[in-house]
C-alpha atoms as a PDB file:
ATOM      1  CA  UNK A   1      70.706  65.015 107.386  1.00  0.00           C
ATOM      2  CA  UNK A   2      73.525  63.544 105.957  1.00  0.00           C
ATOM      3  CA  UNK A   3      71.810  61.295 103.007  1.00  0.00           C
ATOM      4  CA  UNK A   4      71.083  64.271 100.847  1.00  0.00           C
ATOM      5  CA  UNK A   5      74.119  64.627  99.405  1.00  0.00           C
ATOM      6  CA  UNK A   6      73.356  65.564  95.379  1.00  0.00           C
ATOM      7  CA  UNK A   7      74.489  66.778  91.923  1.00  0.00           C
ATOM      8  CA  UNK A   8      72.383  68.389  89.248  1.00  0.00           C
ATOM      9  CA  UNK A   9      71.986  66.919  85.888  1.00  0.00           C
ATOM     10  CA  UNK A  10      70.668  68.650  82.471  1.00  0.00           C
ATOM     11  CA  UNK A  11      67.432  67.133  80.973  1.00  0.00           C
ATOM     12  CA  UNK A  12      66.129  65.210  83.891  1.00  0.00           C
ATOM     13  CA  UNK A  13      68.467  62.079  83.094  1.00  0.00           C
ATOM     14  CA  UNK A  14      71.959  61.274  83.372  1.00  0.00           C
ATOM     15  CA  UNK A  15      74.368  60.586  79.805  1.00  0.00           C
ATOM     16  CA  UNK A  16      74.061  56.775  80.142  1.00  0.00           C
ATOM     17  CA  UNK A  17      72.419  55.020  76.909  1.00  0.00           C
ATOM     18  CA  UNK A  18      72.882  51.384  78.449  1.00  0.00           C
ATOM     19  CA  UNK A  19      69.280  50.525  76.960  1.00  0.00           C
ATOM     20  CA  UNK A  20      69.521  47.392  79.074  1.00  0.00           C
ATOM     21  CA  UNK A  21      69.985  49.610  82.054  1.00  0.00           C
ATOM     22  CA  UNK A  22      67.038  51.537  81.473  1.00  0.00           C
ATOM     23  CA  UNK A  23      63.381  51.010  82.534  1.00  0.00           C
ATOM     24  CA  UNK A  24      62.086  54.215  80.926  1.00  0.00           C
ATOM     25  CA  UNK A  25      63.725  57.180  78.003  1.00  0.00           C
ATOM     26  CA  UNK A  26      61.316  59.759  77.181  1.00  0.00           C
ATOM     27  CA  UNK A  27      61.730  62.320  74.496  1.00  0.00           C
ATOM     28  CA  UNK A  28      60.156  65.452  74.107  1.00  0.00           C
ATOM     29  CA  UNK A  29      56.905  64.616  75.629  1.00  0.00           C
ATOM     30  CA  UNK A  30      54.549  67.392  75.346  1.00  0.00           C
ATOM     31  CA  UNK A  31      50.864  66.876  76.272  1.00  0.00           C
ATOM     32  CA  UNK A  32      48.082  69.243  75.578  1.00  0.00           C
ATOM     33  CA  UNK A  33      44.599  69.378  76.287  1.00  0.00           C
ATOM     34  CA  UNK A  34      41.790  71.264  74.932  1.00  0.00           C
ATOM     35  CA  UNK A  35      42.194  73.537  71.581  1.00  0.00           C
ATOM     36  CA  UNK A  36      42.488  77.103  70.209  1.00  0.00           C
ATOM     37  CA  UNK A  37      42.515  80.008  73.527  1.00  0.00           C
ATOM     38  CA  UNK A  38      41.418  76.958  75.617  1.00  0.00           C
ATOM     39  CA  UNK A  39      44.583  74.737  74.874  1.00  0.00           C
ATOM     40  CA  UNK A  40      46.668  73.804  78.219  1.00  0.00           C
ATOM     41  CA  UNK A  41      49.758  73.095  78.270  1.00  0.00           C
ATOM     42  CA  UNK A  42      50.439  69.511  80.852  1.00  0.00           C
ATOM     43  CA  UNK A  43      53.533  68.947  79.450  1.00  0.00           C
ATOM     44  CA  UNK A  44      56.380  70.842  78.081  1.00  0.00           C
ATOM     45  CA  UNK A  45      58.995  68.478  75.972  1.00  0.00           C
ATOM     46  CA  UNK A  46      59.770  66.334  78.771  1.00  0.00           C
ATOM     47  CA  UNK A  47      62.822  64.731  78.524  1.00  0.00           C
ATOM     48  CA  UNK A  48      64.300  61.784  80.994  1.00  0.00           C
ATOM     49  CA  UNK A  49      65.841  58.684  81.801  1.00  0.00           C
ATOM     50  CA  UNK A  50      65.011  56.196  84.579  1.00  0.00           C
ATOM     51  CA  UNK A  51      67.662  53.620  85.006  1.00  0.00           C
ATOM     52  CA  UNK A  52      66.349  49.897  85.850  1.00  0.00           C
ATOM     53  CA  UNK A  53      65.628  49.332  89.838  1.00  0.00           C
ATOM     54  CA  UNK A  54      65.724  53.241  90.768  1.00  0.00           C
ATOM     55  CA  UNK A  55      63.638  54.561  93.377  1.00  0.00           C
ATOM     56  CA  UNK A  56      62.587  57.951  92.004  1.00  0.00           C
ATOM     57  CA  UNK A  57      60.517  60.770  93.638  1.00  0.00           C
ATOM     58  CA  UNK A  58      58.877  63.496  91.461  1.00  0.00           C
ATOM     59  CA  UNK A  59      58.525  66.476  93.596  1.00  0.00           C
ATOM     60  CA  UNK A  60      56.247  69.865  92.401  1.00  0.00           C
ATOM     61  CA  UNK A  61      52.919  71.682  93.276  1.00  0.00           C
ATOM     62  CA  UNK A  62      49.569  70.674  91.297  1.00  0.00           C
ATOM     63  CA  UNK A  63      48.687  70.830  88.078  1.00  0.00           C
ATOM     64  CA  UNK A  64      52.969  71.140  87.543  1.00  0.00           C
ATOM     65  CA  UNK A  65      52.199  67.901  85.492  1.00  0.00           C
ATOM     66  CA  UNK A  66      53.615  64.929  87.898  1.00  0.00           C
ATOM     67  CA  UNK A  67      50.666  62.600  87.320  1.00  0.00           C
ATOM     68  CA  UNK A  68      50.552  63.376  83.529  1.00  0.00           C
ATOM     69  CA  UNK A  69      54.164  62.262  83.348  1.00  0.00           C
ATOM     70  CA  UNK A  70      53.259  58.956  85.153  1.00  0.00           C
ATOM     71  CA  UNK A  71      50.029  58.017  83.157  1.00  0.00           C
ATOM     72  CA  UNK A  72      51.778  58.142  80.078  1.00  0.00           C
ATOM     73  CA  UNK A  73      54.943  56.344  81.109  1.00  0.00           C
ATOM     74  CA  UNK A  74      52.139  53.967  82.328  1.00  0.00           C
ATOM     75  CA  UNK A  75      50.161  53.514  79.326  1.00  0.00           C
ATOM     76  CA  UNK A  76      47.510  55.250  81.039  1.00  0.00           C
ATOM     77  CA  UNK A  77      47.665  58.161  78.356  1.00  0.00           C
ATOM     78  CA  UNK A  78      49.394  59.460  75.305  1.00  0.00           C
ATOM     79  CA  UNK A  79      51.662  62.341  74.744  1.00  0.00           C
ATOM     80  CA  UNK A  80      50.614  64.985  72.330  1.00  0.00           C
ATOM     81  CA  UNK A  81      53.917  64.709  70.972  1.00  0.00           C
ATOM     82  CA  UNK A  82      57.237  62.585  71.731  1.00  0.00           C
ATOM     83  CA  UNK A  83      58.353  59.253  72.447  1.00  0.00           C
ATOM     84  CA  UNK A  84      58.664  57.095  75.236  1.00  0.00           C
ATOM     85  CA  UNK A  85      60.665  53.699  75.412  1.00  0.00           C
ATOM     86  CA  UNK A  86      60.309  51.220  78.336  1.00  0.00           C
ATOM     87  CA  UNK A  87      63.538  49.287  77.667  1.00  0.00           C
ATOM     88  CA  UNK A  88      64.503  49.128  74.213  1.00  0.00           C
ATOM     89  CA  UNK A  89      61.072  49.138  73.031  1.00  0.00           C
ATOM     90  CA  UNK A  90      58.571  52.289  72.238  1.00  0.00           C
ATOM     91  CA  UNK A  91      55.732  52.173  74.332  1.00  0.00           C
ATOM     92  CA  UNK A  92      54.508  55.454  72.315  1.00  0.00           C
ATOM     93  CA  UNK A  93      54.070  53.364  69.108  1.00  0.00           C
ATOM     94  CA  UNK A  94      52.042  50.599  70.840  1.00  0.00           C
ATOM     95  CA  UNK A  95      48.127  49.958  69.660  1.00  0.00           C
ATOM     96  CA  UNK A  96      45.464  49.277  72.909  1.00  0.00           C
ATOM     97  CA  UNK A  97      45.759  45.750  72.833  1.00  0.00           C
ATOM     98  CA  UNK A  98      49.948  46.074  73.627  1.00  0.00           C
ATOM     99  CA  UNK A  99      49.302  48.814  75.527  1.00  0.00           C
ATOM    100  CA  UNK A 100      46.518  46.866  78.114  1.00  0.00           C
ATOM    101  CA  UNK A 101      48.801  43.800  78.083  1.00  0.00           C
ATOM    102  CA  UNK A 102      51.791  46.146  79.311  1.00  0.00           C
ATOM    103  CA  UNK A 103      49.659  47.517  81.825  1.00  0.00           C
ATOM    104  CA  UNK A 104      48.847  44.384  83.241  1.00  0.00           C
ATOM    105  CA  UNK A 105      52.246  42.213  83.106  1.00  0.00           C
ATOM    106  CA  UNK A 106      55.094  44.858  83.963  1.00  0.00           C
ATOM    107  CA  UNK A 107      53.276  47.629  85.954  1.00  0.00           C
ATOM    108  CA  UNK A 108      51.741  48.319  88.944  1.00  0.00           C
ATOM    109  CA  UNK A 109      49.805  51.447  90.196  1.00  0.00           C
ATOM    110  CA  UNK A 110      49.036  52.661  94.158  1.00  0.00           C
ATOM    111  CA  UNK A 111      46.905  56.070  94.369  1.00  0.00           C
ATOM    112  CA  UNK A 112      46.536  57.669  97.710  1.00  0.00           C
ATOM    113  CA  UNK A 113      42.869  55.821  98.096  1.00  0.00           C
ATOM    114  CA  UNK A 114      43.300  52.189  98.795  1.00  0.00           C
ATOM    115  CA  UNK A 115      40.868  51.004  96.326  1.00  0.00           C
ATOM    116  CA  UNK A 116      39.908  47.926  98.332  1.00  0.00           C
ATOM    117  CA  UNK A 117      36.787  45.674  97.747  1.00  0.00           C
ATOM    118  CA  UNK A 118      35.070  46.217 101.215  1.00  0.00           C
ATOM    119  CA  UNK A 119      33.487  42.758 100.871  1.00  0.00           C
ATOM    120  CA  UNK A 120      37.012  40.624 100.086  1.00  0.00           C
ATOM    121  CA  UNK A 121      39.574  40.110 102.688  1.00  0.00           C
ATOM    122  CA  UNK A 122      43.049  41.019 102.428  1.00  0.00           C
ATOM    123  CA  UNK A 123      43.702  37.962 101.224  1.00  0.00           C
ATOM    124  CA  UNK A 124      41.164  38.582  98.505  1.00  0.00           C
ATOM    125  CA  UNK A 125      41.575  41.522  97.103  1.00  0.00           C
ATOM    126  CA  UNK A 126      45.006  40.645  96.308  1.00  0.00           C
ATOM    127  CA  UNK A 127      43.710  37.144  94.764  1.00  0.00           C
ATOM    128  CA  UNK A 128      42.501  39.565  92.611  1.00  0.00           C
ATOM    129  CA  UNK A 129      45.513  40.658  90.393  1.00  0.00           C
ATOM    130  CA  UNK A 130      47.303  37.364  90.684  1.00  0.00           C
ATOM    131  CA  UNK A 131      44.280  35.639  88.977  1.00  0.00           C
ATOM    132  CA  UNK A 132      45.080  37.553  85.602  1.00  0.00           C
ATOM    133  CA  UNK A 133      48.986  37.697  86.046  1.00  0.00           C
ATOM    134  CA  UNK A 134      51.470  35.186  84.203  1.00  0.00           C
ATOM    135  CA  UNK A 135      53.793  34.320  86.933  1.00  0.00           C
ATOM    136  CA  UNK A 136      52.663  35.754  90.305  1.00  0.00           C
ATOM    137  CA  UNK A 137      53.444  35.677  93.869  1.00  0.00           C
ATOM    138  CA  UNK A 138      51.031  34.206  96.083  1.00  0.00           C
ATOM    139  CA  UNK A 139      48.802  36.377  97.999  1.00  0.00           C
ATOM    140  CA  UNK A 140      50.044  35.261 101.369  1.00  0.00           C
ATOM    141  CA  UNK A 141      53.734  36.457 100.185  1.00  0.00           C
ATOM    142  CA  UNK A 142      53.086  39.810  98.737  1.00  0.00           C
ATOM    143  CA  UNK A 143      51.146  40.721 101.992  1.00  0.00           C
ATOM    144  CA  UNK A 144      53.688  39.296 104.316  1.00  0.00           C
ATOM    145  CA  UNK A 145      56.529  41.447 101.660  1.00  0.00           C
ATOM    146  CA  UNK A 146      54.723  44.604 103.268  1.00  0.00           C
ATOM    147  CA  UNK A 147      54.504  43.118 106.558  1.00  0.00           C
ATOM    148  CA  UNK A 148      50.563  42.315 106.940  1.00  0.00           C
ATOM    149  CA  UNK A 149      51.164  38.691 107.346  1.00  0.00           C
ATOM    150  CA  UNK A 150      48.864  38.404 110.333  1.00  0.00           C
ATOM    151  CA  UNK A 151      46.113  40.044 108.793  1.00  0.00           C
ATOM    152  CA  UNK A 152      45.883  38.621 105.741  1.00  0.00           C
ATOM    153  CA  UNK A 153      41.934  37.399 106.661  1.00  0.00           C
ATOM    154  CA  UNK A 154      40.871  40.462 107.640  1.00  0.00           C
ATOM    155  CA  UNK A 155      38.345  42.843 106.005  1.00  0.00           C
ATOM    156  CA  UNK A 156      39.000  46.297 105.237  1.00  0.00           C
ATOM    157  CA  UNK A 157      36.831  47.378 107.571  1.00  0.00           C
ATOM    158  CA  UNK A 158      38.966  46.257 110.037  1.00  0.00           C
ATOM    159  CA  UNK A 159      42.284  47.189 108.836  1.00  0.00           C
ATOM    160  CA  UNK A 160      43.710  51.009 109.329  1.00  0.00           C
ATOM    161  CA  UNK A 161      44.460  53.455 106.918  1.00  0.00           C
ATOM    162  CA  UNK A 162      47.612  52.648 106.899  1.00  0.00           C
ATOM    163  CA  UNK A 163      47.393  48.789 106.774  1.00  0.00           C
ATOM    164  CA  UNK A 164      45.022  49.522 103.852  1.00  0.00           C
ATOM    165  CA  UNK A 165      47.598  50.976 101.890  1.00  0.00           C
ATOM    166  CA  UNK A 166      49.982  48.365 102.462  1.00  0.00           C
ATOM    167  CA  UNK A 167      47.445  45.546 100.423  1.00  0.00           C
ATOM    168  CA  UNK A 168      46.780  47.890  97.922  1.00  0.00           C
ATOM    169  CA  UNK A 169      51.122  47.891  97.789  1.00  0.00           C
ATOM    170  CA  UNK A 170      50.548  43.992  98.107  1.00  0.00           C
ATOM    171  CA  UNK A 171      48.457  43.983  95.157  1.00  0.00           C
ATOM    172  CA  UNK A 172      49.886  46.257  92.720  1.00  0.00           C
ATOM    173  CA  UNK A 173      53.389  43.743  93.583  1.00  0.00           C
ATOM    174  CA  UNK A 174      51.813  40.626  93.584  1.00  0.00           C
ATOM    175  CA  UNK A 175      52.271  40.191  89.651  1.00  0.00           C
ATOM    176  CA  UNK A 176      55.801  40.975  89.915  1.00  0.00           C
ATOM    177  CA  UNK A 177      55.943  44.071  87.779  1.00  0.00           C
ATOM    178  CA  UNK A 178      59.306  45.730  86.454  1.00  0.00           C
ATOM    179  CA  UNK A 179      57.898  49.092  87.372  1.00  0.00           C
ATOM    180  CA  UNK A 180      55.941  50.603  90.571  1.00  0.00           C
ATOM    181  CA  UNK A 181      53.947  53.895  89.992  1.00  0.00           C
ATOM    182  CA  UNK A 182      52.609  55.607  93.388  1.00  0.00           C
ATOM    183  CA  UNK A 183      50.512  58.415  92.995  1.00  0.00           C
ATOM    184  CA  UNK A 184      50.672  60.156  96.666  1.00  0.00           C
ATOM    185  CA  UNK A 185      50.573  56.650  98.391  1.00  0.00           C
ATOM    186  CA  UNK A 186      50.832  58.698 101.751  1.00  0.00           C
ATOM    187  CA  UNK A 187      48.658  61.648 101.344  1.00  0.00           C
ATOM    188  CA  UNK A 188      45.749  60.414 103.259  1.00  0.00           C
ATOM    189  CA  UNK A 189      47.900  59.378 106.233  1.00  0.00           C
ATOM    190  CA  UNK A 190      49.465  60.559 109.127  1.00  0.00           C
ATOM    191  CA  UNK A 191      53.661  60.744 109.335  1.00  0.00           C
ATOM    192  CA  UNK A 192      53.880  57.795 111.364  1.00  0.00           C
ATOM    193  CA  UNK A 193      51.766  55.652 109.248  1.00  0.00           C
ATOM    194  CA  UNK A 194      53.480  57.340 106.172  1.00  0.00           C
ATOM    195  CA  UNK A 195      56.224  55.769 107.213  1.00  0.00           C
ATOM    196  CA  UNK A 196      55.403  52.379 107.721  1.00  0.00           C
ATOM    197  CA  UNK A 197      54.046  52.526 104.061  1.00  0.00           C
ATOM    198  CA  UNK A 198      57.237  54.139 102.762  1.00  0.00           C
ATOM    199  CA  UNK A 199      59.172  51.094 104.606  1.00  0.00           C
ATOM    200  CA  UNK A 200      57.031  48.844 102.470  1.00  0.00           C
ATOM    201  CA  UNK A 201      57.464  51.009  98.945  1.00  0.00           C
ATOM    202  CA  UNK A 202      61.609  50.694  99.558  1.00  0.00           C
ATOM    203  CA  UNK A 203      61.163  46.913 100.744  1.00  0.00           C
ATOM    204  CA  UNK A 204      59.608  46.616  96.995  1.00  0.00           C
ATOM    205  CA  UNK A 205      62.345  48.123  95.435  1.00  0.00           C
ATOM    206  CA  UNK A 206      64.859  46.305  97.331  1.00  0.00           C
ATOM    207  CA  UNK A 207      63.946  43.155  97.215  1.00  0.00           C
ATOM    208  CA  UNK A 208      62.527  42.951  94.091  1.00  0.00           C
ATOM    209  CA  UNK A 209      64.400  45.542  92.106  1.00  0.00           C
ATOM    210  CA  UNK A 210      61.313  47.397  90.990  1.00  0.00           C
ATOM    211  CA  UNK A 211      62.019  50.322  89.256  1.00  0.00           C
ATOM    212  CA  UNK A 212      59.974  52.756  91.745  1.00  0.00           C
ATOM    213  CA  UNK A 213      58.657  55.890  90.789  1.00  0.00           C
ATOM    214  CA  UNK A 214      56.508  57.896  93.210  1.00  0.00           C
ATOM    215  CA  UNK A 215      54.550  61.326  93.497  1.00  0.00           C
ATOM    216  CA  UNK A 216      54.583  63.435  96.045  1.00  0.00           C
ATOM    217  CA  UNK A 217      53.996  67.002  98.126  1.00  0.00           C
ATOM    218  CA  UNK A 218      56.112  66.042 100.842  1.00  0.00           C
ATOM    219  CA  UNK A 219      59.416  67.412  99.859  1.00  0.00           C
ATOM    220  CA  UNK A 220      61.384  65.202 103.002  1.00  0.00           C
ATOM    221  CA  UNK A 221      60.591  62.016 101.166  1.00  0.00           C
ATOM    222  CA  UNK A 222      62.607  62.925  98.903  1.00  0.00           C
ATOM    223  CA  UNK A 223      65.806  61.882 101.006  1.00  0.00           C
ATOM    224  CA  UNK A 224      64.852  57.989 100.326  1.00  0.00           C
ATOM    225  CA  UNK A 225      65.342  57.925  96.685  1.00  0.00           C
ATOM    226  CA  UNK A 226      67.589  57.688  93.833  1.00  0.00           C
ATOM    227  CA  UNK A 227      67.224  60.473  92.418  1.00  0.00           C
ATOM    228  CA  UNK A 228      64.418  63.387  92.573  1.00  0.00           C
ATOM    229  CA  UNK A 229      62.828  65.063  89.798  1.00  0.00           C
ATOM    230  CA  UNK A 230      61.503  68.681  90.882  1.00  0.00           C
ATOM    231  CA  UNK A 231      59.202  69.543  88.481  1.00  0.00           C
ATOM    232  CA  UNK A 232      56.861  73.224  87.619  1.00  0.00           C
ATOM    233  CA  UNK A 233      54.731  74.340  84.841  1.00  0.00           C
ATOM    234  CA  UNK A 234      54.873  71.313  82.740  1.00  0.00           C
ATOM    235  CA  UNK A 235      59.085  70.842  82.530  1.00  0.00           C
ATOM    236  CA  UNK A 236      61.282  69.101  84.932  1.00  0.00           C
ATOM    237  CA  UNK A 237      63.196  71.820  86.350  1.00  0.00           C
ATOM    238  CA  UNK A 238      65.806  69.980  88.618  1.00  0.00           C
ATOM    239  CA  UNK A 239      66.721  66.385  88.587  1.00  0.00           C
ATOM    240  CA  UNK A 240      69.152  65.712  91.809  1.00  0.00           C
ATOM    241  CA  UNK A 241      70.807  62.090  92.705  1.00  0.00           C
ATOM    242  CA  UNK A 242      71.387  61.351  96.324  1.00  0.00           C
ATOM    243  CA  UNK A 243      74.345  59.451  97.011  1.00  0.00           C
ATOM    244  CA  UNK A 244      73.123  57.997 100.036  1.00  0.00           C
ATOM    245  CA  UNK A 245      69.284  57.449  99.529  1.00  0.00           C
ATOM    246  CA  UNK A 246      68.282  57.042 103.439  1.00  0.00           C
ATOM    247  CA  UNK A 247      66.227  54.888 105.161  1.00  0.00           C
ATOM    248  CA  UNK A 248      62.475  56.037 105.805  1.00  0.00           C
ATOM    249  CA  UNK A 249      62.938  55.988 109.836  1.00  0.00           C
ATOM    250  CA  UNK A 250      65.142  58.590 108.871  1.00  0.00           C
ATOM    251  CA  UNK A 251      63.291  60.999 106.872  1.00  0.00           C
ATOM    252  CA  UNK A 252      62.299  64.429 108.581  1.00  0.00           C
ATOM    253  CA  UNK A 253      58.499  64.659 107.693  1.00  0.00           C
END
């Protein structure tokens, strides 16, 4: 494939220190859990940069600390040690109340289960988030932004796997956030449907310049992003850009 074009850079980041340009800098995160013999190590002084509107991929087998990374860059967790900065400010020295008001006005989180209130419709479930959010999209937009504009009555139930996916996409967007987390958002789902979800994830990113950030086992979606972060034992071990991120009809599952 001709979209994988790439160069390595040292400390999972590039040189740049354009804070503007920046949706996250971490420093040194370490994260441990448990004490004495039984202390594990999640983390090893992670150290990275994200520029603003990338669509990242973090790459590595489990337990090489992928989701640990993105809870704490989502305020879902702290580091044992180090700093993180979303912007120009340090997310690491916020208290729960700035932390839960972060969570719920710049990001947005997919897992690979869809999460969806069986009783709601589509419609519904993304009702949900735009309820608490400042300035949000309406319902009927975010789920037509991921292409499920005809089926924005219908149940779960009656949606597939893969449409299911796409309005939990549809509701993690429909606040606007600066920053999309997806934690295996194709794992549960076949290549073809994969892709139709991955179609909506770089839609996202496109159109609304969120900074993207996704987890995955599937080493050939890595072709679509930015920039890839391969990571093992608790330390990012490669960081690669791809000069031509490709589309994901292209990808080679």
């Amino acid at each position: 494939m001709n979209h994988t074009k790439s160069r390595t850079l040292d400390n999972g980041g590039d040189n740049r220190d354009n804070r503007e340009n920046t949706a996250f800098r971490a420093e040194g995160l370490t994260k441990v859990y448990g004490v004495g013999e039984s202390r594990v190590y999640a983390l090893r002084g992670v150290s990275l940069t994200v520029p603003a509107g990338d669509m990242v991929v973090l790459l590595g087998p489990s337990g090489s600390g992928k989701s640990t990374l993105l809870n704490i860059l989502g305020g879902l967790d702290s580091p044992t040690e180090g700093k993180v900065f979303f912007g120009t400010r340090e997310l690491t020295a916020f208290d729960d109340r700035h932390l839960t008001l972060f969570r719920r006005e710049s990001v947005g989180f997919v897992f690979q289960f869809y999460n969806l209130i069986p009783s709601l419709t589509a419609r519904e479930n993304v009702a949900l988030v735009t309820e608490i959010a400042r300035q949000p999209m309406a319902p009927e937009e975010a789920l037509a932004l991921v292409g499920l504009e005809q089926r924005i009555d219908h149940f779960p139930a009656q949606l597939s796997g893969g449409e299911q996916q796409r309005v939990a996409i549809a509701r993690a967007i429909a606040k606007r956030p600066r920053v999309l987390f997806c934690d295996e958002p194709t794992g549960a789902l076949d290549s073809q449907t994969g892709i139709v979800v991955l179609q909506a994830i770089a839609r996202v990113n496109r159109e609304l310049n969120t900074t993207t950030m996704i987890i995955t086992h599937n080493a050939g979606i890595a072709a679509m992003a930015n920039r890839v972060l391969q990571m093992a034992d608790g330390e990012i071990q490669d960081t690669r850009i791809n000069a031509e991120p490709c589309d994901p009809t292209e990808l080679s599952w």
